[in-house]
Protein backbone atom coordinates (compact mmCIF):
# COMPACT_ATOMS: atom_id res chain seq x y z
CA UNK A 1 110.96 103.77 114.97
CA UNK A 2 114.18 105.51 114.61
CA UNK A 3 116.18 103.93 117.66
CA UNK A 4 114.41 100.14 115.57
CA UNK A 5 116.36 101.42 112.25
CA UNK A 6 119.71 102.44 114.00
CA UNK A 7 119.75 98.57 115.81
CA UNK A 8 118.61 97.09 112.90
CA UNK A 9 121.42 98.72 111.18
CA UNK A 10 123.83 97.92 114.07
CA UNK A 11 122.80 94.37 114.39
CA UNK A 12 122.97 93.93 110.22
CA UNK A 13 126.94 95.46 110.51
CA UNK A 14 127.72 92.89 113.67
CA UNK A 15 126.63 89.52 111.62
CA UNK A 16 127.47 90.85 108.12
CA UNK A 17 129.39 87.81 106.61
CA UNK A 18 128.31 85.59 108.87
CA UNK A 19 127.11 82.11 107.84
CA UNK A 20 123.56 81.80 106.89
CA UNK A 21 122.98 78.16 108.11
CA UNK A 22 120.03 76.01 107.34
CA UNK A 23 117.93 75.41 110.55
CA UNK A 24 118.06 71.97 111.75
CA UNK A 25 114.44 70.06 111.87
CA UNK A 26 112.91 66.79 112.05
CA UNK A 27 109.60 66.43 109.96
CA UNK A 28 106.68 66.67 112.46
CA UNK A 29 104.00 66.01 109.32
CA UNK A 30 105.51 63.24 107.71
CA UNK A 31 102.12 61.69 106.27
CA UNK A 32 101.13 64.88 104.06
CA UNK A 33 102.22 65.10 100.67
CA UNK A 34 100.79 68.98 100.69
CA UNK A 35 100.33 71.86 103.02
CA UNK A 36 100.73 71.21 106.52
CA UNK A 37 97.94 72.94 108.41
CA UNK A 38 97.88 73.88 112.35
CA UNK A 39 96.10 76.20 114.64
CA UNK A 40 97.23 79.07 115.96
CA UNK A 41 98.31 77.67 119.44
CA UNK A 42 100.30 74.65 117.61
CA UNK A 43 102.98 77.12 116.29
CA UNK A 44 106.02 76.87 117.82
CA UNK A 45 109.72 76.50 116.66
CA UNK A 46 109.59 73.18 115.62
CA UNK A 47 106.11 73.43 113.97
CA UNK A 48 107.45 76.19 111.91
CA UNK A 49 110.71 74.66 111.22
CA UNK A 50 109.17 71.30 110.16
CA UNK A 51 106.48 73.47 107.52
CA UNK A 52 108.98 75.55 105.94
CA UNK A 53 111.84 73.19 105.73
CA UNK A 54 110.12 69.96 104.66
CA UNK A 55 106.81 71.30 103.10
CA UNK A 56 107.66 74.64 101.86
CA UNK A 57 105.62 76.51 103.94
CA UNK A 58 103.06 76.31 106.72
CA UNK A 59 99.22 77.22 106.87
CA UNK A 60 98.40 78.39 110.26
CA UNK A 61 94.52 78.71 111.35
CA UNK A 62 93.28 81.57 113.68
CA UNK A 63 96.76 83.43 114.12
CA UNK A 64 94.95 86.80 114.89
CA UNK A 65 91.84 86.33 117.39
CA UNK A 66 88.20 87.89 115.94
CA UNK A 67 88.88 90.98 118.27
CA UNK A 68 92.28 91.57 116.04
CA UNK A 69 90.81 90.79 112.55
CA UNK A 70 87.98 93.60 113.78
CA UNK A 71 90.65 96.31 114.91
CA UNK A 72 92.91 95.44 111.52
CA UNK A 73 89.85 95.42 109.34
CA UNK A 74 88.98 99.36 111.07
CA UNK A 75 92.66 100.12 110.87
CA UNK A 76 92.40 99.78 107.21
CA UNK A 77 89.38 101.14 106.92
CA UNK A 78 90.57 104.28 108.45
CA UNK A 79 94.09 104.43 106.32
CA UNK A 80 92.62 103.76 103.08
CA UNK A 81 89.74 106.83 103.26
CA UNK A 82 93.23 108.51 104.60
CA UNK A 83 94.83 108.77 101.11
CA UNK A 84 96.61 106.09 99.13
CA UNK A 85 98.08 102.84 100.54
CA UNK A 86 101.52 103.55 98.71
CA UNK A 87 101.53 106.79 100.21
CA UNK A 88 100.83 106.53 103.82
CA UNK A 89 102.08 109.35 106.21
CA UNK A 90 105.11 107.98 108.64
CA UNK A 91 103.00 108.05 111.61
CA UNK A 92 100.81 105.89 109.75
CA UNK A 93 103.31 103.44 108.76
CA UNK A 94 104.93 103.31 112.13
CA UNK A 95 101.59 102.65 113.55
CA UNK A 96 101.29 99.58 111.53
CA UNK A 97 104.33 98.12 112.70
CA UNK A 98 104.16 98.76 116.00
CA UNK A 99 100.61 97.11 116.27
CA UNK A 100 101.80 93.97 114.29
CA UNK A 101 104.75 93.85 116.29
CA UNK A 102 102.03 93.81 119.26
CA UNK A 103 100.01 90.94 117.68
CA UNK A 104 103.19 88.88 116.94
CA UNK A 105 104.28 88.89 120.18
CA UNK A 106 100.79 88.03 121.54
CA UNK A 107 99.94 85.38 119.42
CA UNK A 108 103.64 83.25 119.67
CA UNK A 109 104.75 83.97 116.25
CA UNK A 110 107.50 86.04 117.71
CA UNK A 111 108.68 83.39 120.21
CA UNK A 112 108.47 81.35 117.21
CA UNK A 113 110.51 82.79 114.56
CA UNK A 114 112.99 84.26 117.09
CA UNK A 115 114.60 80.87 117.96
CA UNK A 116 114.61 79.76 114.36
CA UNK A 117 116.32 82.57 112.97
CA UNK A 118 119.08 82.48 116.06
CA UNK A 119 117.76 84.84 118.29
CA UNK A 120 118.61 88.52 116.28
CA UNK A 121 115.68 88.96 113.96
CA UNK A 122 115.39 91.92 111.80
CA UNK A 123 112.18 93.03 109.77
CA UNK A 124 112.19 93.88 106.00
CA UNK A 125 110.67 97.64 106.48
CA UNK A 126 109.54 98.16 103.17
CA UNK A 127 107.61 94.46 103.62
CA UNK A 128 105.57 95.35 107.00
CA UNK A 129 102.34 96.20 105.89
CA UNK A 130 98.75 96.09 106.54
CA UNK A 131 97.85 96.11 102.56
CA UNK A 132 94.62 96.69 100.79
CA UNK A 133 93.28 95.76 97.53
CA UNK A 134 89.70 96.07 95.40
CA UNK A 135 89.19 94.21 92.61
CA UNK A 136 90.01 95.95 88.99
CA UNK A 137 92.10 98.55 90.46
CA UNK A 138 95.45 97.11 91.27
CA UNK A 139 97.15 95.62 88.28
CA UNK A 140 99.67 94.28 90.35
CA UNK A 141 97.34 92.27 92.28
CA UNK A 142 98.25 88.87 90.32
CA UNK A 143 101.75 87.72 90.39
CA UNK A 144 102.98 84.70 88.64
CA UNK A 145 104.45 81.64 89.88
CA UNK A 146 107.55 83.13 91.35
CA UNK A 147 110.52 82.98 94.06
CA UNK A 148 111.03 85.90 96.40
CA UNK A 149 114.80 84.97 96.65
CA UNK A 150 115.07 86.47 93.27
CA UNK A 151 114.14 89.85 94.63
CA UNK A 152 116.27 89.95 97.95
CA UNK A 153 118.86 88.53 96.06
CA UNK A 154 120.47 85.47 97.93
CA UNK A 155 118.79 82.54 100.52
CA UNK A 156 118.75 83.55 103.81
CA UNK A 157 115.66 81.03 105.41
CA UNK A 158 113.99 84.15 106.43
CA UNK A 159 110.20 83.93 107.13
CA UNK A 160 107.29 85.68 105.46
CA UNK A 161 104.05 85.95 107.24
CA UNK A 162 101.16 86.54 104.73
CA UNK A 163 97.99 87.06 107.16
CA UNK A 164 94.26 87.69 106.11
CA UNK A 165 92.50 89.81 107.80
CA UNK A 166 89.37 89.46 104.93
CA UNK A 167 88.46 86.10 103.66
CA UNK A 168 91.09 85.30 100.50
CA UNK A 169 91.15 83.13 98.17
CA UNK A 170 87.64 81.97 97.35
CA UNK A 171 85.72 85.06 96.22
CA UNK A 172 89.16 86.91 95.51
CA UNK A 173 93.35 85.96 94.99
CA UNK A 174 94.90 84.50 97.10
CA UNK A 175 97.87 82.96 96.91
CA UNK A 176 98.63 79.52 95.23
CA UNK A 177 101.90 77.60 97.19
CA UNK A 178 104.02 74.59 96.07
CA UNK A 179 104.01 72.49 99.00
CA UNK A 180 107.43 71.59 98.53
CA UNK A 181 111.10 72.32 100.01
CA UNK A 182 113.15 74.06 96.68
CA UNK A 183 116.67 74.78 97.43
CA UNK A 184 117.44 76.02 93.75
CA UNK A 185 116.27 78.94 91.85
CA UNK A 186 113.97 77.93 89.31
CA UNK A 187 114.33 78.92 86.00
CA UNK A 188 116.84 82.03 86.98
CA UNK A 189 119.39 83.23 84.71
CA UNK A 190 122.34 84.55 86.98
CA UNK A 191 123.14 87.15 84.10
CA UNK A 192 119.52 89.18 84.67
CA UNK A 193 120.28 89.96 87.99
CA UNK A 194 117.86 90.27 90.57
CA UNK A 195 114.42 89.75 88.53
CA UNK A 196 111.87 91.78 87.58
CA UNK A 197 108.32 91.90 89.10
CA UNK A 198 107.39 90.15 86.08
CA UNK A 199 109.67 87.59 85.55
CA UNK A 200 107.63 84.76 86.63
CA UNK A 201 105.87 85.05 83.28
CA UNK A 202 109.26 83.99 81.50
CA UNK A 203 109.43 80.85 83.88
CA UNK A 204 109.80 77.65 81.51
CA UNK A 205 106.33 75.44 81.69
CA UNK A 206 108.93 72.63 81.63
CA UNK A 207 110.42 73.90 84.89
CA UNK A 208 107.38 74.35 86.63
CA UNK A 209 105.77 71.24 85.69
CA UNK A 210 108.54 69.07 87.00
CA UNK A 211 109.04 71.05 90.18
CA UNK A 212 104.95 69.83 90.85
CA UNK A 213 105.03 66.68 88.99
CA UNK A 214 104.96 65.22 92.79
CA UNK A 215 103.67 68.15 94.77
CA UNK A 216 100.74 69.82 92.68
CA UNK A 217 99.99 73.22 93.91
CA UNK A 218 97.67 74.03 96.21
CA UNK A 219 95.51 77.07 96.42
CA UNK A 220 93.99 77.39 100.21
CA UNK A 221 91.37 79.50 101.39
CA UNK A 222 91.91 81.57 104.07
CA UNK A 223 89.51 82.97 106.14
CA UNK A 224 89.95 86.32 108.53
CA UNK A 225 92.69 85.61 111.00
CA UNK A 226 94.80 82.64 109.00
CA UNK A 227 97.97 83.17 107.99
CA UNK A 228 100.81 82.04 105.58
CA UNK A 229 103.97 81.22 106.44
CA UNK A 230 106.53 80.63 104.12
CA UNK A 231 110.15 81.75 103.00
CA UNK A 232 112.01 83.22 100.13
CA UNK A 233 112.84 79.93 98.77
CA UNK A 234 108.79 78.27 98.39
CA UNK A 235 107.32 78.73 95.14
CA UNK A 236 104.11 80.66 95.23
CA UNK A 237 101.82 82.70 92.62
CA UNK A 238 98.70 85.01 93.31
CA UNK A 239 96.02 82.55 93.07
CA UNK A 240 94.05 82.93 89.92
CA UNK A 241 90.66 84.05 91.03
CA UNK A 242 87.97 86.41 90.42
CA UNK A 243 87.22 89.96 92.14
CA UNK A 244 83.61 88.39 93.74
CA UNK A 245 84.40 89.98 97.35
CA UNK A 246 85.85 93.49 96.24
CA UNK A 247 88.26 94.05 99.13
CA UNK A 248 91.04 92.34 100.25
CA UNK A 249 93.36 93.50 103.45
CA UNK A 250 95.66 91.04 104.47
CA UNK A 251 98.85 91.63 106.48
CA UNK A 252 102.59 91.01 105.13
CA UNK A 253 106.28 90.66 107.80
CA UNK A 254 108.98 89.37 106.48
CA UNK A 255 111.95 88.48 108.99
CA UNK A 256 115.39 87.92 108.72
CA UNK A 257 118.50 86.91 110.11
CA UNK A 258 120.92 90.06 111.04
CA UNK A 259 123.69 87.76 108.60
CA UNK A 260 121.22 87.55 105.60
CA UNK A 261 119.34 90.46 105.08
CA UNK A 262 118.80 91.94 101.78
CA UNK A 263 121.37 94.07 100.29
CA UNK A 264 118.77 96.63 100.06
CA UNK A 265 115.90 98.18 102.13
CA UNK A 266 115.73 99.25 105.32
CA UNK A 267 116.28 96.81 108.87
CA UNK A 268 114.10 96.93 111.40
CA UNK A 269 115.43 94.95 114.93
CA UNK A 270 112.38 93.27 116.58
């Protein structure tokens, strides 16, 4: 873990000030006015290009196998009777990674993302998790309509990979996505700074209904092994839904290019 924090490090001082360019992509789903949806052995480059720069983001079915969801579900199992998930030891952590890092390259989402960020991806460390939630104790658990560029701080096209590993969305949040490409902030006011975790309930209804005048929301349901894929740029909100199914462990990566990683946290080469 140490020698994957001193080349993220490197990597983020070799491309620092480099251009962050848009990917180029042609529209593979030009007939859906919503959330383009593929299996897991669809994703490629282009499939992932085409979702997240024409459709906002990208719903990918079955990108862990049953025998991963079952090994993810008893990892979590086994860190949460361990102690508290925002205290896990580093072995812990570093054991998270390094299996995700395992699954990504197994199930092409690596050979995927690598190409469309140029080749020199870096993880967000802080934003590599295997997370777990129960219903009516995590108050942070619903998050309003929001943009993550607002907390890294500038558009980079990085990629987010929000996996289940339980059923979401149905009998618990998930998350709700604007199926839409948004180049601008919305609603940001350059003199707060970066924004709060809450500042998605100061977001002008005016805003927001424009933005999904002609792309209404959407609010999938994903079942063990599906995963998100979207970047800091999509609009997105945890989904408004009750605590039926107590639990919820779902998986989070977020990758970026070495030229456009956050000012802060910590870089982690892949």
């Amino acid at each position: 873990m140490d020698l994957r924090v001193a080349a993220g490090k490197r990597l983020c001082a070799r491309y620092s000030g480099a251009d962050v360019a848009q990917p180029s992509s042609s529209d593979l789903f030009p007939q859906i006015n919503g959330l383009p949806e593929i299996t897991a052995g669809e994703l490629s480059e282009s499939t992932l290009a085409a979702g997240l720069l024409h459709h906002g983001a990208l719903l990918v079915r079955g990108l862990y196998s049953s025998p991963e969801v079952s090994m993810l579900q008893q990892m979590a199992m086994a860190q949460g009777q361990a102690g508290r998930w925002d205290e896990l030891s580093s072995e812990a952590w570093a054991h998270t990674v390094f299996t995700l890092l395992e699954l990504y390259n197994n199930n092409g989402l690596l050979e995927a993302v690598r190409p469309y960020l140029g080749g020199v991806p870096v993880m967000l460390a802080e934003r590599t998790k295997l997370r777990q939630r129960r219903g009516g104790k995590d108050n942070l658990a619903a998050i309003p309509w929001h943009q993550d560029v607002n907390f890294y701080g500038k558009k980079t096209y990085a990629v987010n990979c929000w996996a289940a590993v339980t059923s979401c969305g149905e009998d618990n949040p998930g998350l709700g996505i604007v199926p839409c490409r948004t180049e601008q902030r919305i609603g940001w006011s350059e003199k707060d700074g970066i924004a709060p975790l809450y500042f998605g309930s100061s977001m002008a209804d005016s805003a927001f209904e424009q933005l999904t005048k002609r792309y209404p929301a959407v609010y999938p349901v994903l079942q063990p092994g599906d995963a998100l894929i979207f970047d800091e740029m999509t609009m997105h909100c945890t989904a408004p839904r009750p605590w039926k199914q107590k639990l919820q462990t779902v998986t989070i990566s977020w990758f970026f290019r070495a030229s456009g990683f956050p000012d802060r946290g910590i870089p982690l080469a892949v």
